[in-house]
Protein backbone atom coordinates (compact mmCIF):
# COMPACT_ATOMS: atom_id res chain seq x y z
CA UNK A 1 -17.79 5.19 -25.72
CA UNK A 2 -18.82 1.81 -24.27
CA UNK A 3 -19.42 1.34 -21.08
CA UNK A 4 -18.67 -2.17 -19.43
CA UNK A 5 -20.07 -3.21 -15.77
CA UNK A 6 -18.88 -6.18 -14.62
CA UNK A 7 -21.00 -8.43 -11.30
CA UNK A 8 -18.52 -8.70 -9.45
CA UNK A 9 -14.51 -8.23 -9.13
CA UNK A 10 -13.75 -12.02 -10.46
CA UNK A 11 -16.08 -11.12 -13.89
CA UNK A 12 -13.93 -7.73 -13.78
CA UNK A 13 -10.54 -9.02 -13.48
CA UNK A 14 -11.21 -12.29 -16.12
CA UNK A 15 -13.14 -9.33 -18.41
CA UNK A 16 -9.82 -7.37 -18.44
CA UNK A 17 -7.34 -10.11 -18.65
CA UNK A 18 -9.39 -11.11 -21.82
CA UNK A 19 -9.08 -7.82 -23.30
CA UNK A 20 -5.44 -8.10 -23.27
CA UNK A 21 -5.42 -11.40 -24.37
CA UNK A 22 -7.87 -10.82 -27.00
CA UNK A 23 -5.82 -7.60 -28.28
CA UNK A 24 -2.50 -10.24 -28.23
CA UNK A 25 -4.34 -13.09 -30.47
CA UNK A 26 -6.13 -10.35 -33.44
CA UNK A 27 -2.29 -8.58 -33.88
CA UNK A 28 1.04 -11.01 -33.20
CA UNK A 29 2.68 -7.83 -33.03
CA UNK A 30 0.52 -5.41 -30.56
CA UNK A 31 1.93 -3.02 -28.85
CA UNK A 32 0.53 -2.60 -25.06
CA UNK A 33 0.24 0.06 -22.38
CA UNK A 34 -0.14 -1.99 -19.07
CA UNK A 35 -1.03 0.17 -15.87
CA UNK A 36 0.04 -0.86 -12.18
CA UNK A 37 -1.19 -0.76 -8.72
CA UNK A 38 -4.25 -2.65 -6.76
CA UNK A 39 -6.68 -2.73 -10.04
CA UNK A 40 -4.41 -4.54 -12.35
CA UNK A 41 -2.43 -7.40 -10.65
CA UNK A 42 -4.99 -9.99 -10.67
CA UNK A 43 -5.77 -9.11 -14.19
CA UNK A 44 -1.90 -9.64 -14.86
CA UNK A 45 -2.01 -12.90 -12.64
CA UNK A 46 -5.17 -14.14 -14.75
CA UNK A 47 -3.10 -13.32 -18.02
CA UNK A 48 -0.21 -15.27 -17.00
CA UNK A 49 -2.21 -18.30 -16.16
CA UNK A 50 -4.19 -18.52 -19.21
CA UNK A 51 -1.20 -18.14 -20.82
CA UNK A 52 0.59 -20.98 -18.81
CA UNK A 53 -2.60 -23.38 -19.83
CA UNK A 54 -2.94 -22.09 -23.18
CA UNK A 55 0.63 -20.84 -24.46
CA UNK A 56 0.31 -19.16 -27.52
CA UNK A 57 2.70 -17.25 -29.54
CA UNK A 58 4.13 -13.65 -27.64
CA UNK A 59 7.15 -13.53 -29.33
CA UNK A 60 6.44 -10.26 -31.45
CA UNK A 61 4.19 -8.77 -28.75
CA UNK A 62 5.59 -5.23 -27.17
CA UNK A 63 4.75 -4.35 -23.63
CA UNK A 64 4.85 -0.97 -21.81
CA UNK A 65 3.91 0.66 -18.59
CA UNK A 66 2.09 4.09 -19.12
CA UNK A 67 4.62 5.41 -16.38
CA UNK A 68 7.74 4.58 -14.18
CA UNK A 69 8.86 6.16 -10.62
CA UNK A 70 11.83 8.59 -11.14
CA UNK A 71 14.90 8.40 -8.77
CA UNK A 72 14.69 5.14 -7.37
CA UNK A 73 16.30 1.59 -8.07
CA UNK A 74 14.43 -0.32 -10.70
CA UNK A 75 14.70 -3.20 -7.96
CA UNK A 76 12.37 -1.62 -5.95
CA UNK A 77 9.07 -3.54 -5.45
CA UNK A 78 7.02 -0.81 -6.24
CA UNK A 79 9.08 0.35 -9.57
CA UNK A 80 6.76 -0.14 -12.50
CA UNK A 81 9.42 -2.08 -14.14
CA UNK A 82 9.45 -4.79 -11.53
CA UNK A 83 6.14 -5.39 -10.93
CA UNK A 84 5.24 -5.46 -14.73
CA UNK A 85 8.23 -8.03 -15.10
CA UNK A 86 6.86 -10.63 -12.61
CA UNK A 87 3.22 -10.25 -13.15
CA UNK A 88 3.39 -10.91 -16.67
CA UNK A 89 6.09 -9.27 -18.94
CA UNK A 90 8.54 -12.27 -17.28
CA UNK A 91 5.90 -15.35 -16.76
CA UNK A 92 5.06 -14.92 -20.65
CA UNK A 93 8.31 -14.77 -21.59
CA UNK A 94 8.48 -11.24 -23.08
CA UNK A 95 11.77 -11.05 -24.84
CA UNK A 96 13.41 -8.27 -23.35
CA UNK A 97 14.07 -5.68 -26.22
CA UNK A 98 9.95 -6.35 -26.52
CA UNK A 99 9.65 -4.69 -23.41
CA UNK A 100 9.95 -1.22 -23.39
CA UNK A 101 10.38 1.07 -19.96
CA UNK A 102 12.19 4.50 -19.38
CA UNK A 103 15.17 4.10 -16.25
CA UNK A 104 14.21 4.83 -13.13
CA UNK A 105 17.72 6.58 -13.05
CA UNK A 106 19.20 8.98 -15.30
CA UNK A 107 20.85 12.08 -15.58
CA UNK A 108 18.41 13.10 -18.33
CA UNK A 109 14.77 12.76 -17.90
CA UNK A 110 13.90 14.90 -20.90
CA UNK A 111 15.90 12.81 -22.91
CA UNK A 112 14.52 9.44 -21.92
CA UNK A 113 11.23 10.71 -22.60
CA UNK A 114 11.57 11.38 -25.75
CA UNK A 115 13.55 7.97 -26.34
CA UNK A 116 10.56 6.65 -24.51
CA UNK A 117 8.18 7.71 -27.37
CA UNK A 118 10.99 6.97 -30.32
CA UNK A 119 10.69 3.56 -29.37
CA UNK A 120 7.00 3.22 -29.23
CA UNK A 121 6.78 5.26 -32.63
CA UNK A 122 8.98 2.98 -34.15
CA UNK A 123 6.95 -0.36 -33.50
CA UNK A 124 3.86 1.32 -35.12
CA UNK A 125 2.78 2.99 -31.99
CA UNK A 126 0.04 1.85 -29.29
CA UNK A 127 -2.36 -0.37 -30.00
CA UNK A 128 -4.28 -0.72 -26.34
CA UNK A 129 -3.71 1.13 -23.63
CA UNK A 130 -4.86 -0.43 -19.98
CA UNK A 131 -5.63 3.14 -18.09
CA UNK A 132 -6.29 2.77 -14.79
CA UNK A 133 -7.63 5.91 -12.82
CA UNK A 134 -6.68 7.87 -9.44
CA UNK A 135 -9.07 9.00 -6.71
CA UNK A 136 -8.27 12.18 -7.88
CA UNK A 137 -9.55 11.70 -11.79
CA UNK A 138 -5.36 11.51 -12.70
CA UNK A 139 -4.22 9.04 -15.82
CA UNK A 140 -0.32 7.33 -15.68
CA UNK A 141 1.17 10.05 -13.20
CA UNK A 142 -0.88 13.13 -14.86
CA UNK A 143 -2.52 15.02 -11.86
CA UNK A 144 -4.90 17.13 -12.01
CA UNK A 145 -4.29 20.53 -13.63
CA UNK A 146 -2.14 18.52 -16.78
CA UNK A 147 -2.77 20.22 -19.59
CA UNK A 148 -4.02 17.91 -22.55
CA UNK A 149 -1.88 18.68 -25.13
CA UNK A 150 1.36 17.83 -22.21
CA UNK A 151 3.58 15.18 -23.85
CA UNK A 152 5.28 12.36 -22.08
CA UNK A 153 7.16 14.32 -18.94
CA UNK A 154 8.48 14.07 -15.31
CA UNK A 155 5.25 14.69 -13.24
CA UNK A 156 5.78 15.08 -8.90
CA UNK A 157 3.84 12.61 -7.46
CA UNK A 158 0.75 12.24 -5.50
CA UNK A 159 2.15 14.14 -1.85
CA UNK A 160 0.25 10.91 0.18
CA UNK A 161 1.51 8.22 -2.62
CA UNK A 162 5.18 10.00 -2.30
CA UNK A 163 5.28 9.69 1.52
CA UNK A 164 4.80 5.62 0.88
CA UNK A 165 7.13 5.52 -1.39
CA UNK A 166 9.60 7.39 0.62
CA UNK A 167 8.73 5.50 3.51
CA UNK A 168 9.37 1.93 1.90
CA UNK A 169 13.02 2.87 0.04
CA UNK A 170 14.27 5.44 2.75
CA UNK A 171 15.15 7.47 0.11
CA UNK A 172 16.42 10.60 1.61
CA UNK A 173 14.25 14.03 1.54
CA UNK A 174 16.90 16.06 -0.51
CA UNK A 175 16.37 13.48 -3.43
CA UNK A 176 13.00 14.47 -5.65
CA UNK A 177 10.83 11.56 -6.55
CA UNK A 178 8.21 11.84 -9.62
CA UNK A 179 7.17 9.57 -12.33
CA UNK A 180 8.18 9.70 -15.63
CA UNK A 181 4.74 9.44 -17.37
CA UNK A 182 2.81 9.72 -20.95
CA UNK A 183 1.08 12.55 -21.19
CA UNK A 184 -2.65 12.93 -21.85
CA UNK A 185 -1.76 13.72 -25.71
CA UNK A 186 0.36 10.93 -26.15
CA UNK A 187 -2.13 8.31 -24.14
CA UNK A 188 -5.04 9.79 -26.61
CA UNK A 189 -3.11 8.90 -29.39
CA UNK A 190 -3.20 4.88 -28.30
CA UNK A 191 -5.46 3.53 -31.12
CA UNK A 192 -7.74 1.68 -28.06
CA UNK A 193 -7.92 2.54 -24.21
CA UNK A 194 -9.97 0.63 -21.61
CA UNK A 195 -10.00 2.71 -19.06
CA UNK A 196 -10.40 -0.19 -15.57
CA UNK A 197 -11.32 0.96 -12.37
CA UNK A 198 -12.74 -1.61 -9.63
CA UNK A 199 -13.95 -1.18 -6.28
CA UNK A 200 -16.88 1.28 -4.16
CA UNK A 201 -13.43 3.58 -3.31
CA UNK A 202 -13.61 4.44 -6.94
CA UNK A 203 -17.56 5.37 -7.94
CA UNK A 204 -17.20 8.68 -7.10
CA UNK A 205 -14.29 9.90 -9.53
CA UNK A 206 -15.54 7.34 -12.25
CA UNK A 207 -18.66 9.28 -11.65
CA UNK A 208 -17.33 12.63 -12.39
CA UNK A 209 -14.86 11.34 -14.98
CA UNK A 210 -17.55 9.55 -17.30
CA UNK A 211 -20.53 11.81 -16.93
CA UNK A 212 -18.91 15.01 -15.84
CA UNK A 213 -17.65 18.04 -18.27
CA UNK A 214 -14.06 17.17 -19.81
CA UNK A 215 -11.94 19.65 -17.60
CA UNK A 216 -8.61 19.22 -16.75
CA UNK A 217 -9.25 19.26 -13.26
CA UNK A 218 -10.08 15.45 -13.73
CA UNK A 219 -7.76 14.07 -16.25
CA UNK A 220 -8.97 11.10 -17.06
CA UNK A 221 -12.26 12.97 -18.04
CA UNK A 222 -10.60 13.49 -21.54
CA UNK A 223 -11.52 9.97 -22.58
CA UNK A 224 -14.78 11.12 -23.46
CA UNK A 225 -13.05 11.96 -26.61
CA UNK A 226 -11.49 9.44 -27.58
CA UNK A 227 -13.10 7.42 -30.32
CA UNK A 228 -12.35 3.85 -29.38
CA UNK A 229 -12.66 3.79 -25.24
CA UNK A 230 -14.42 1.67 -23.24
CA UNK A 231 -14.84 1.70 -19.89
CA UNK A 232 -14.95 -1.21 -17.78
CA UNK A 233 -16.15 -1.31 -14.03
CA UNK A 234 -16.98 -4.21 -11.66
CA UNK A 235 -20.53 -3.59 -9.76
CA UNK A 236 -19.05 -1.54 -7.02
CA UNK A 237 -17.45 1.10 -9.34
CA UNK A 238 -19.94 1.49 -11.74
CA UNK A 239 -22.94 1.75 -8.75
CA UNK A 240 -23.02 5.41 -9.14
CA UNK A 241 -23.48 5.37 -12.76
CA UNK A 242 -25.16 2.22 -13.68
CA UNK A 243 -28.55 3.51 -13.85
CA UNK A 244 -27.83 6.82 -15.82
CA UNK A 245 -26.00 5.26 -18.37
CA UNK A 246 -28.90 3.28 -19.23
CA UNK A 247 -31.01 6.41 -19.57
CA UNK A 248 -27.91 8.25 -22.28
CA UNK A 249 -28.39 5.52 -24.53
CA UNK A 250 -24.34 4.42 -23.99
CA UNK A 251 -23.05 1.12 -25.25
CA UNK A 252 -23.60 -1.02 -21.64
C-alpha cells in the first residue's frame, strides 16, 4: 500500500487529476471508476482543462461512476450521471456508449446490476478505480455493516445524505431512494484503486480506515488488501496519520 500526502488541497487535486490522466495516456483503452461529491470535482475540473490545453486521444477510454442514486430523474443535479457528464465525461468528449452508468429509473434494479457489471466485464474490466471515502469509513454507497464478498446491489442511503436529497427533488416519502452501487467484491477486483480523501473533516475515518483492523464496520478498511492501492491525502487528511506511517515503513 502506498501512502500519498499531498501540502495542500491544490497539490491534492492536480496529484489526482494526474492519476487519471496518467492511467488515460499508459492504456488508450482504460476503463475508469470515477467517484462524486466535494473531493472529486476540482480533480474532474483540473482533468478537463488539461485536457482542453493538451487534447489527446479519449476516444477508446471507458468511464464509470462506482454508484448512481436510485429513483430519481437522471436530470437531477446531484444524479451521478449528471455531474460525471459535465465535469468531465462531456468536456472530453466521451463518446457516449464509452460511458457506462446504471438508470436512475427502472423497474428492475437487480437486473441493471448485473447489466451494470456485463458491461464492465466485457471491456476487460476496471483498470482504476477513484474511491472516495464517507465519514462513516463507507466505499460507493456500501455502509457500514456490507459484507465483503456483497456484489454490485441497491444499498439505502446515508439517513442525513437521504434527507438532502429528498429535500432538493421533493420526491415524495412513499418513494424509497438508495444507490445502486458496486459492492466491496466487485470494487476489489479493479486492477488499481486510489482511494482520495481531502480535508481535516476526514482524518479521523482515514485514520481508522488505514491503520485500523479490516472490519466491516468501516468499509473502506478492506483496501488494506488490495495489492495495488494507494492512498492519497492532502495535509489536512493525512494529519492524523502522517507521523505513524513514517514509523510502519509504508510507501510515503
Amino acid at each position: 500500500m502506498k501512502i500519498t500526502i499531498t501540502k495542500n488541497e491544490k497539490e491534492f487535486n492536480e496529484t489526482a487529476a494526474w492519476r487519471i490522466i496518467g492511467q488515460m495516456l499508459e492504456k488508450p483503452t482504460a476503463v475508469i471508476g470515477l467517484s462524486t461529491g466535494q473531493t472529486t470535482m476540482d480533480m474532474h475540473r483540473i482533468v478537463s482543462d488539461i485536457y482542453t490545453q493538451y487534447p489527446f486521444d479519449v476516444s477508446r477510454i471507458t468511464l464509470f461512476n462506482v454508484d448512481e442514486l436510485t429513483n430519481l430523474p437522471r436530470e437531477y443535479a446531484g444524479s451521478c450521471y449528471t455531474m460525471i457528464l459535465n465535469q468531465i465525461a462531456g468536456p472530453l468528449g466521451i463518446p457516449d456508449e464509452n460511458f457506462i452508468m446504471p438508470p436512475t429509473l427502472s423497474d428492475d434494479f437487480e437486473a441493471e446490476s448485473l447489466l451494470f457489471e456485463k458491461r464492465l466485464a466485457e471491456r476487460g474490466g476496471a483498470d482504476l478505480q477513484m474511491l472516495g471515502i464517507g465519514g462513516n469509513g463507507h466505499i460507493g454507497i456500501n455502509q457500514p455493516g456490507t459484507p465483503f464478498e456483497s456484489e454490485t446491489w441497491v444499498s439505502p442511503m446515508d439517513p442525513d445524505f437521504e434527507a438532502r436529497v429528498r429535500c432538493e427533488t421533493q420526491v415524495p416519502e412513499h418513494i424509497v431512494l438508495g444507490g445502486l452501487t458496486r459492492g466491496v467484491k466487485n470494487i476489489m477486483h479493479t486492477r488499481k484503486l486510489i482511494l482520495i480523501a481531502k480535508g481535516a473533516h476526514k482524518a479521523q475515518i482515514i485514520e481508522q480506515a488505514i491503520l485500523g483492523p479490516v472490519t466491516t464496520d468501516i468499509p473502506a478498511s478492506v483496501v488494506q488488501l488490495h495489492p495495488n492501492c494507494e492512498i492519497l491525502l492532502d495535509a489536512d487528511a493525512g494529519a492524523l496519520i502522517h507521523e505513524r506511517v513514517k514509523q510502519r515503513g509504508y510507501n510515503f
